[in-house]
N, C-alpha and C. Protein backbone atom coordinates (compact mmCIF):
# COMPACT_ATOMS: atom_id res chain seq x y z
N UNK A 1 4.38 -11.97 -19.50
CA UNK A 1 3.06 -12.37 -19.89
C UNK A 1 2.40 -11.19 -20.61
N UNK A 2 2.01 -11.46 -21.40
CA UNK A 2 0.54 -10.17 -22.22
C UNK A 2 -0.75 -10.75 -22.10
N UNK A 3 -1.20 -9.61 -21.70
CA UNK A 3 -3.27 -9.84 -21.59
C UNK A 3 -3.58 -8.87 -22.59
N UNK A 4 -4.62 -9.08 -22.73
CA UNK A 4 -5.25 -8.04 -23.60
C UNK A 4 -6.58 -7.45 -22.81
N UNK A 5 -7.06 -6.27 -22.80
CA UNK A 5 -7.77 -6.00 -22.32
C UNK A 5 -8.92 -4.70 -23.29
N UNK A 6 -10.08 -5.19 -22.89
CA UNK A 6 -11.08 -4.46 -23.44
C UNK A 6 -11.90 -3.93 -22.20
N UNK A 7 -11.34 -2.15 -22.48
CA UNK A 7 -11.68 -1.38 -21.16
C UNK A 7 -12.84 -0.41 -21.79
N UNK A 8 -13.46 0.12 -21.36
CA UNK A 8 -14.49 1.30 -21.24
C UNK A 8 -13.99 2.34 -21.58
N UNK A 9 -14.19 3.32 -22.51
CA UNK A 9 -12.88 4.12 -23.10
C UNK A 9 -12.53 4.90 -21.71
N UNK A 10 -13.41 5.32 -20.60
CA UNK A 10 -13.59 5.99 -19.74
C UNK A 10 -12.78 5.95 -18.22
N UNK A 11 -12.70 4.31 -17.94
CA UNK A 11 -12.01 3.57 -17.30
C UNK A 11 -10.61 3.48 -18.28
N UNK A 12 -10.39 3.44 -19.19
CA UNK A 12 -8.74 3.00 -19.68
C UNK A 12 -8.09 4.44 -19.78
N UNK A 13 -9.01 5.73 -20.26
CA UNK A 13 -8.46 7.26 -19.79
C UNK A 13 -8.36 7.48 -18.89
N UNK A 14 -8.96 6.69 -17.34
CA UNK A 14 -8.38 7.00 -16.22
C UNK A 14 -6.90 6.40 -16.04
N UNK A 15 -6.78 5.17 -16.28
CA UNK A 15 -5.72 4.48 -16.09
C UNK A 15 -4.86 5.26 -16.83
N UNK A 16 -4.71 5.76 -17.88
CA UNK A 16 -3.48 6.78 -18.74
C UNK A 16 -3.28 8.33 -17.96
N UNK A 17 -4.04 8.66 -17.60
CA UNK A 17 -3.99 9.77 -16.86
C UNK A 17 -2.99 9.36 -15.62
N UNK A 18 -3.49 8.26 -14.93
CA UNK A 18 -3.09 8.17 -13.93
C UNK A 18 -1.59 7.78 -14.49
N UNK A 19 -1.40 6.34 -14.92
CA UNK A 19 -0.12 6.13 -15.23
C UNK A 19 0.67 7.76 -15.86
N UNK A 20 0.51 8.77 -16.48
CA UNK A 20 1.08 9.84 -17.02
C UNK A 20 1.42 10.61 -15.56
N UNK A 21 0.55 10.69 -14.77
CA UNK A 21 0.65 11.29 -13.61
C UNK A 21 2.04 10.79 -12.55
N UNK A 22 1.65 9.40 -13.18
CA UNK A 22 3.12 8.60 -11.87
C UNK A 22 3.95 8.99 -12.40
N UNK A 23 4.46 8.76 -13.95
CA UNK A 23 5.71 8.87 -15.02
C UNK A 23 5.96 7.61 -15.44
N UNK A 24 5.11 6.46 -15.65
CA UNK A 24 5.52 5.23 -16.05
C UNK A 24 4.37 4.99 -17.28
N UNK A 25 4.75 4.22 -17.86
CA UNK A 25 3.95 3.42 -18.51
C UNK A 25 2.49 2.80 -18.25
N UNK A 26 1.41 2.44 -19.09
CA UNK A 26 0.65 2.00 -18.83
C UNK A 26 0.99 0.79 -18.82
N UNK A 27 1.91 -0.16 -19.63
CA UNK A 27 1.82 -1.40 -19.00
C UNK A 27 2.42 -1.53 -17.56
N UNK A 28 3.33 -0.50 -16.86
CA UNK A 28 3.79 -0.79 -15.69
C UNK A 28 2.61 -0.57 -14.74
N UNK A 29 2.04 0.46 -15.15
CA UNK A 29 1.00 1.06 -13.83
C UNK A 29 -0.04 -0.52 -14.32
N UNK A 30 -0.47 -0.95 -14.82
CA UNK A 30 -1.18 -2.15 -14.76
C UNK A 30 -0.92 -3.39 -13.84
N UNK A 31 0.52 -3.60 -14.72
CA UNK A 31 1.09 -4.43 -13.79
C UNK A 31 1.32 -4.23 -12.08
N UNK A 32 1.43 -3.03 -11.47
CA UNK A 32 1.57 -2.84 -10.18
C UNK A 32 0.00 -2.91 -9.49
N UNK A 33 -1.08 -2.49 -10.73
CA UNK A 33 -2.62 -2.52 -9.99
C UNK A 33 -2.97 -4.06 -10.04
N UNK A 34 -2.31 -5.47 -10.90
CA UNK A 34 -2.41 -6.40 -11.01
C UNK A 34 -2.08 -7.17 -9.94
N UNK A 35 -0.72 -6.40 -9.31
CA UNK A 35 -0.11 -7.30 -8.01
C UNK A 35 -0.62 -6.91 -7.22
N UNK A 36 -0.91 -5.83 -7.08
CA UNK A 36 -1.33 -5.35 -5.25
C UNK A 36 -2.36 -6.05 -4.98
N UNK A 37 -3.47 -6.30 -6.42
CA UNK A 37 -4.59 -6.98 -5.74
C UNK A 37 -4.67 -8.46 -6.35
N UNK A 38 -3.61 -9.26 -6.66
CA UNK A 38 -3.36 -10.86 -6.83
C UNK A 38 -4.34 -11.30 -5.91
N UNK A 39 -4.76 -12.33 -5.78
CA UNK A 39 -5.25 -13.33 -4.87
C UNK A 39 -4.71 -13.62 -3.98
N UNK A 40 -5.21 -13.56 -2.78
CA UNK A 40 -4.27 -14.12 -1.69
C UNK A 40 -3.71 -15.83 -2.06
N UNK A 41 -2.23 -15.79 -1.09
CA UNK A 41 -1.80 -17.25 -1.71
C UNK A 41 -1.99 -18.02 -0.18
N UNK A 42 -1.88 -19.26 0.45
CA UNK A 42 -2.27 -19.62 1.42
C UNK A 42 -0.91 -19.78 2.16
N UNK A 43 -1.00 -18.70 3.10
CA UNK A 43 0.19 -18.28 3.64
C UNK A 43 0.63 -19.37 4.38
N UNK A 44 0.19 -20.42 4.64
CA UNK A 44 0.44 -21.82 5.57
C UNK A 44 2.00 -22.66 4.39
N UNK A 45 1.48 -21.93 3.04
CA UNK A 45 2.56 -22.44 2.00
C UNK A 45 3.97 -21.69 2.28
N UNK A 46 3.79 -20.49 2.53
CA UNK A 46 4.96 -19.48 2.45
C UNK A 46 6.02 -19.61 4.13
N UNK A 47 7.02 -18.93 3.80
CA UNK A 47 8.09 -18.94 4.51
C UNK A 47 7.23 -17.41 5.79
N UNK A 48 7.55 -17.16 6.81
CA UNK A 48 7.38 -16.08 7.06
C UNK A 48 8.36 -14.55 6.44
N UNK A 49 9.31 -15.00 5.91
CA UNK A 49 9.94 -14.00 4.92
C UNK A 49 8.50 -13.40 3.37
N UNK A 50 8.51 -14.64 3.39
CA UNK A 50 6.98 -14.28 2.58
C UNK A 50 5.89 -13.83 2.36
N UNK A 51 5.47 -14.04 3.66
CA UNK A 51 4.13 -13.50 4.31
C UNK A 51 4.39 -12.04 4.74
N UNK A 52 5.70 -11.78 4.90
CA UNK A 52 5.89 -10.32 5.15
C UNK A 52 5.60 -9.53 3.46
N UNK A 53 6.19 -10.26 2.83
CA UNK A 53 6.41 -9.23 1.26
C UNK A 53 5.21 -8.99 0.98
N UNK A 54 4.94 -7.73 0.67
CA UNK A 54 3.81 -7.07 0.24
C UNK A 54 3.02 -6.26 1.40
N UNK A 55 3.64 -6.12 2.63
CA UNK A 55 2.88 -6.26 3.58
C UNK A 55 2.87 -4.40 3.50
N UNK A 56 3.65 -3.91 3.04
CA UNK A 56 4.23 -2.79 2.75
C UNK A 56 3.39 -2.21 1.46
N UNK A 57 2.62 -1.44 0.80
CA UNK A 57 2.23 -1.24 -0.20
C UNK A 57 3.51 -0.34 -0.96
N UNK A 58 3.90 0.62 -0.76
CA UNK A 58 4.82 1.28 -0.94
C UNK A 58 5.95 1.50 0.56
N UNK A 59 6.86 2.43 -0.15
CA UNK A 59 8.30 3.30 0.76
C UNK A 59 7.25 4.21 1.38
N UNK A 60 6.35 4.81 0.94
CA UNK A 60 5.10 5.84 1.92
C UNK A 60 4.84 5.20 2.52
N UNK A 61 4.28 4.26 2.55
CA UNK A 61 2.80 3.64 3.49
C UNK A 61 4.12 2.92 4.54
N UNK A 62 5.24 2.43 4.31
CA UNK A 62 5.98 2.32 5.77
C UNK A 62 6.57 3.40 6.15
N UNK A 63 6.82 4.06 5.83
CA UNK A 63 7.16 5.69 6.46
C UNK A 63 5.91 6.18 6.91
N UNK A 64 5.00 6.59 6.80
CA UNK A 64 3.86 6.75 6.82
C UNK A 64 3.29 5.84 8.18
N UNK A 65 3.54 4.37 9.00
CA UNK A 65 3.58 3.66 10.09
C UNK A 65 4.59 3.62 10.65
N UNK A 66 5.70 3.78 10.32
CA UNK A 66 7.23 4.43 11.22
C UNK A 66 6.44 5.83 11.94
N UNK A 67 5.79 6.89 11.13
CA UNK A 67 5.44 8.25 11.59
C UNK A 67 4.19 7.99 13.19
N UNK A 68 3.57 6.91 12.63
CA UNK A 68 2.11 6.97 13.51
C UNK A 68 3.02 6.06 14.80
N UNK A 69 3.70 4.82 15.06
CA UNK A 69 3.90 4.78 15.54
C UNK A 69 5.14 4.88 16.28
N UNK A 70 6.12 6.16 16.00
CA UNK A 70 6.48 6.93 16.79
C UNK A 70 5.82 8.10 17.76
N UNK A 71 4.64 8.88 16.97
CA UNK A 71 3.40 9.39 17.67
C UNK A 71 2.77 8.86 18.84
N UNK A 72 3.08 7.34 19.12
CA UNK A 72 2.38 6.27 19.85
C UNK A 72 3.35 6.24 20.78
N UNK A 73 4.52 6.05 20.50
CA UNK A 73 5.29 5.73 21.11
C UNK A 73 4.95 7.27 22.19
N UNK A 74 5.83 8.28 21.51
CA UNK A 74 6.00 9.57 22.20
C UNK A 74 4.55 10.39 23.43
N UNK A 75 3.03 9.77 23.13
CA UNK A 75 2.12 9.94 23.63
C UNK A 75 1.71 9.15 25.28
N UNK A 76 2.71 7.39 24.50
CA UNK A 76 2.68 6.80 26.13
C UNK A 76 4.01 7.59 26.78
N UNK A 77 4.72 8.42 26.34
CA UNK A 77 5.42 8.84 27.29
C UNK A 77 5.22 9.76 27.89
N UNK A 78 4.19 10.65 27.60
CA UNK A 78 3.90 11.70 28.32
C UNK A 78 3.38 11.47 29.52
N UNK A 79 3.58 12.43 30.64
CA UNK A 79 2.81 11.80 31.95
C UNK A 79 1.57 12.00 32.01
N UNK A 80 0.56 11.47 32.77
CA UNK A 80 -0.59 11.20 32.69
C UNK A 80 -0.97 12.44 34.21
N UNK A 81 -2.33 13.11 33.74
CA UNK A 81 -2.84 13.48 34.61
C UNK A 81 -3.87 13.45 36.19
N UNK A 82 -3.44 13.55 36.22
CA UNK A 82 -4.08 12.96 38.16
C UNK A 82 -5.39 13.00 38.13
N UNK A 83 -6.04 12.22 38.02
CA UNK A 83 -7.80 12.52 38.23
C UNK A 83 -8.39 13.14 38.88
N UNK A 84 -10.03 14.05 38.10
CA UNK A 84 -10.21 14.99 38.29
C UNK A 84 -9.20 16.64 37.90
N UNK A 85 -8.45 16.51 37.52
CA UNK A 85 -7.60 17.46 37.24
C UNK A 85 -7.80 17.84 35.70
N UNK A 86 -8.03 19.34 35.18
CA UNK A 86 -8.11 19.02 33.74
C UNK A 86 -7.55 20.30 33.02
């Protein structure tokens, strides 16, 4: 698909900066700011294989909840202190 877009010179130098910064293209970095924020679709339609995709923004942001909740994990294992004790 092609859109055309009439940006703010100010707003479309951010977007080039930024896309230059990732190493892609401005039509890619568009296209990825286009999907992340699509419209929600009415998940009652989708498979639960479906409803998972996207659930992930990036390979960071699930590494990034692998990290916190192993932290979680490792914190209920510590033993707990006896009350009053500090």
């Amino acid at each position: 698909m092609t859109v055309n877009l009439n940006l703010p010179p100010q707003v479309e130098n951010a977007y080039l900066a930024e896309a230059r910064a990732k190493g892609v293209s401005l039509d890619e970095l568009m296209g990825e700011v286009l999907i992340a924020s699509q419209p929600a679709l009415h998940a009652a339609d989708n498979t639960v294989f479906q409803q998972g995709l996207g659930l992930f923004g990036s390979a960071e942001d699930a590494a990034l909840l692998d990290e916190v909740v192993a932290i979680a994990y490792e914190e209920r294992r510590r033993p707990t202190r006896p009350s009053g004790v500090f």
